[in-house]
Protein backbone atom coordinates (compact mmCIF):
# COMPACT_ATOMS: atom_id res chain seq x y z
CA UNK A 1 54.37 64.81 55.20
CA UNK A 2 50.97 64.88 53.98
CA UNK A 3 48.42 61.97 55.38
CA UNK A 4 48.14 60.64 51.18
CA UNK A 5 46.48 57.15 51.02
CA UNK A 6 49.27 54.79 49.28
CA UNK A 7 49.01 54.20 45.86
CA UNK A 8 46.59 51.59 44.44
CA UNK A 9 47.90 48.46 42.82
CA UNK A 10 46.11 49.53 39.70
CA UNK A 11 47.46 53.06 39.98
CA UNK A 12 50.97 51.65 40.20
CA UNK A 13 50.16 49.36 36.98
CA UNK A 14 48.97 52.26 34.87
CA UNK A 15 52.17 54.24 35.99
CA UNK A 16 54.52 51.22 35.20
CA UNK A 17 52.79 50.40 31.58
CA UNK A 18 52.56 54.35 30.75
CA UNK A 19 56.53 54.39 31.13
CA UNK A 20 56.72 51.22 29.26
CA UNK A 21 54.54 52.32 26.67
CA UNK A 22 57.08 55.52 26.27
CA UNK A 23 59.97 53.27 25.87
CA UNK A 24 58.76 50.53 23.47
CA UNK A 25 57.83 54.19 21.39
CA UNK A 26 61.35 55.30 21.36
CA UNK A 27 62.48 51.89 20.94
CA UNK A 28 60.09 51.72 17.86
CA UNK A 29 61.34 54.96 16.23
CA UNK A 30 65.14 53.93 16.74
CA UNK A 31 64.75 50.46 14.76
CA UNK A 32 62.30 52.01 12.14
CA UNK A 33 65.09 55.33 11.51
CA UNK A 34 67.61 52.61 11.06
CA UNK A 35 65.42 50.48 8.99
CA UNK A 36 64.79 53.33 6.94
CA UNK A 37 68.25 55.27 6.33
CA UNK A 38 70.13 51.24 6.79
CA UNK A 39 71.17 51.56 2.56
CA UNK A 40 71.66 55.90 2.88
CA UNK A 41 74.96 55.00 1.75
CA UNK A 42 74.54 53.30 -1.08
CA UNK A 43 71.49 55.23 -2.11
CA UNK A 44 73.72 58.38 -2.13
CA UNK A 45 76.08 56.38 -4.04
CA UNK A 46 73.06 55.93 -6.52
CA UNK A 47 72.70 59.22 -7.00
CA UNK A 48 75.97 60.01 -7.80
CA UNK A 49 75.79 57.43 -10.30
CA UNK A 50 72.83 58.77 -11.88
CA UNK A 51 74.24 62.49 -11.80
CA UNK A 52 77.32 61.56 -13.46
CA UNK A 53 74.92 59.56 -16.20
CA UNK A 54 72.71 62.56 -16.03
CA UNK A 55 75.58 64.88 -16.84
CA UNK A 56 77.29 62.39 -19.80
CA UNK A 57 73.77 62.73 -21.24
CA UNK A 58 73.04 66.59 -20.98
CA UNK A 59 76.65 66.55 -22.77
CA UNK A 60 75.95 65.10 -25.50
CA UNK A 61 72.63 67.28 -25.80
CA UNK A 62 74.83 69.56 -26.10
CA UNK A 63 77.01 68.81 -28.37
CA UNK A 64 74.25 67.62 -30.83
CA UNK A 65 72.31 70.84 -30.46
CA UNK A 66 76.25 72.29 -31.14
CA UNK A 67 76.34 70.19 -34.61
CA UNK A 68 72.56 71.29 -35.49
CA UNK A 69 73.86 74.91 -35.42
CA UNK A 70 76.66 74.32 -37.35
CA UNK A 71 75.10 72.69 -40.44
CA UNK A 72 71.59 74.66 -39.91
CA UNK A 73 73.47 77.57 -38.38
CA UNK A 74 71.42 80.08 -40.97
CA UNK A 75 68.11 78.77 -40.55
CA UNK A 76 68.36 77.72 -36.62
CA UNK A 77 69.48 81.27 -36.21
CA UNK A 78 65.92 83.15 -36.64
CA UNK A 79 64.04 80.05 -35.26
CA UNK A 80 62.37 80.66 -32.07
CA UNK A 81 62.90 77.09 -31.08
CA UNK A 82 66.43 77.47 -30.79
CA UNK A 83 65.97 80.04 -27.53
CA UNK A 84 63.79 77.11 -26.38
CA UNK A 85 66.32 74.33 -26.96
CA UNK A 86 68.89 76.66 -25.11
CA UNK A 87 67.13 77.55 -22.32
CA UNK A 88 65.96 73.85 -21.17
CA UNK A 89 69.30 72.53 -21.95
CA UNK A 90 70.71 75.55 -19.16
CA UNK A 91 67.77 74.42 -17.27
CA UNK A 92 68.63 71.00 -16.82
CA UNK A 93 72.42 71.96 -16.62
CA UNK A 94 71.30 74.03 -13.30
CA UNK A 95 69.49 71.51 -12.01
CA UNK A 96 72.02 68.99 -12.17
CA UNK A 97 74.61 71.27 -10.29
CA UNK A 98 71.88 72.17 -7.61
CA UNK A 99 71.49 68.62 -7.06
CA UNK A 100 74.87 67.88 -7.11
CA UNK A 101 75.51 70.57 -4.36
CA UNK A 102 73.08 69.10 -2.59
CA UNK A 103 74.01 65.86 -2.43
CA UNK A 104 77.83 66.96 -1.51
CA UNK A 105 76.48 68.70 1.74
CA UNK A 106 75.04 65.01 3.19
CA UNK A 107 77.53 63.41 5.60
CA UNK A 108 75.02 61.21 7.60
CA UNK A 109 72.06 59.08 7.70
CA UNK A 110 70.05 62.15 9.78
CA UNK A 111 70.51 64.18 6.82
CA UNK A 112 70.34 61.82 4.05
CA UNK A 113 66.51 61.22 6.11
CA UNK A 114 65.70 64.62 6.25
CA UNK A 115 66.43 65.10 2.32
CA UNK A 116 64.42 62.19 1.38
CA UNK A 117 61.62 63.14 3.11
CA UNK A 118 61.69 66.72 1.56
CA UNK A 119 61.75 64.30 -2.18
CA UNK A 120 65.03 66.20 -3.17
């Protein structure tokens, strides 16, 4: 062995708060994770709520833009807002299964996290 001096009481202090600084940090992360993803469940259960609403809805888009072209079906024909109407209503129908695919791939609070960070 090497002829070290022995540590200093301070040096043994830093060492002993640096390690307990490390902990409380991991101990900080772990209660604020669980704080944060502590109603995943029921906010995925939200969503599925609001998907299902979100698809009753875009169905009966539909089937009003389905009774404008049947008593306007001449004039809607030649209009160029019906290409419009049709390609939002597709639009939202898309997004509504993307979201809904989405969603079905979750099985945990880790991932439930990771998607609400990301805002989807």
């Amino acid at each position: 062995m090497s002829n070290c001096p022995p540590d200093s009481p301070l040096s043994t202090a830093a060492n002993i708060t640096g390690i307990l600084t490390f902990a409380l940090g991991i101990v900080s992360f772990c209660a604020a994770f669980y704080a944060i993803t502590y109603n995943a469940s029921q906010e995925i259960r939200d969503c599925n709520d609001s998907l299902r609403e979100m698809k009753a809805h875009i169905n009966q888009i539909a089937e009003y833009f389905e009774e404008l072209k049947a008593e306007a079906d001449s004039e809607l024909e030649h209009n160029p807002i019906k290409q419009s109407l049709d390609k939002s209503l597709n639009g939202l129908k898309t997004r509504r299964q993307k979201i809904e695919q989405d969603l079905s791939h979750i099985a945990g609070r880790l991932q439930w996290w990771y998607r609400r960070q990301d805002g989807k």
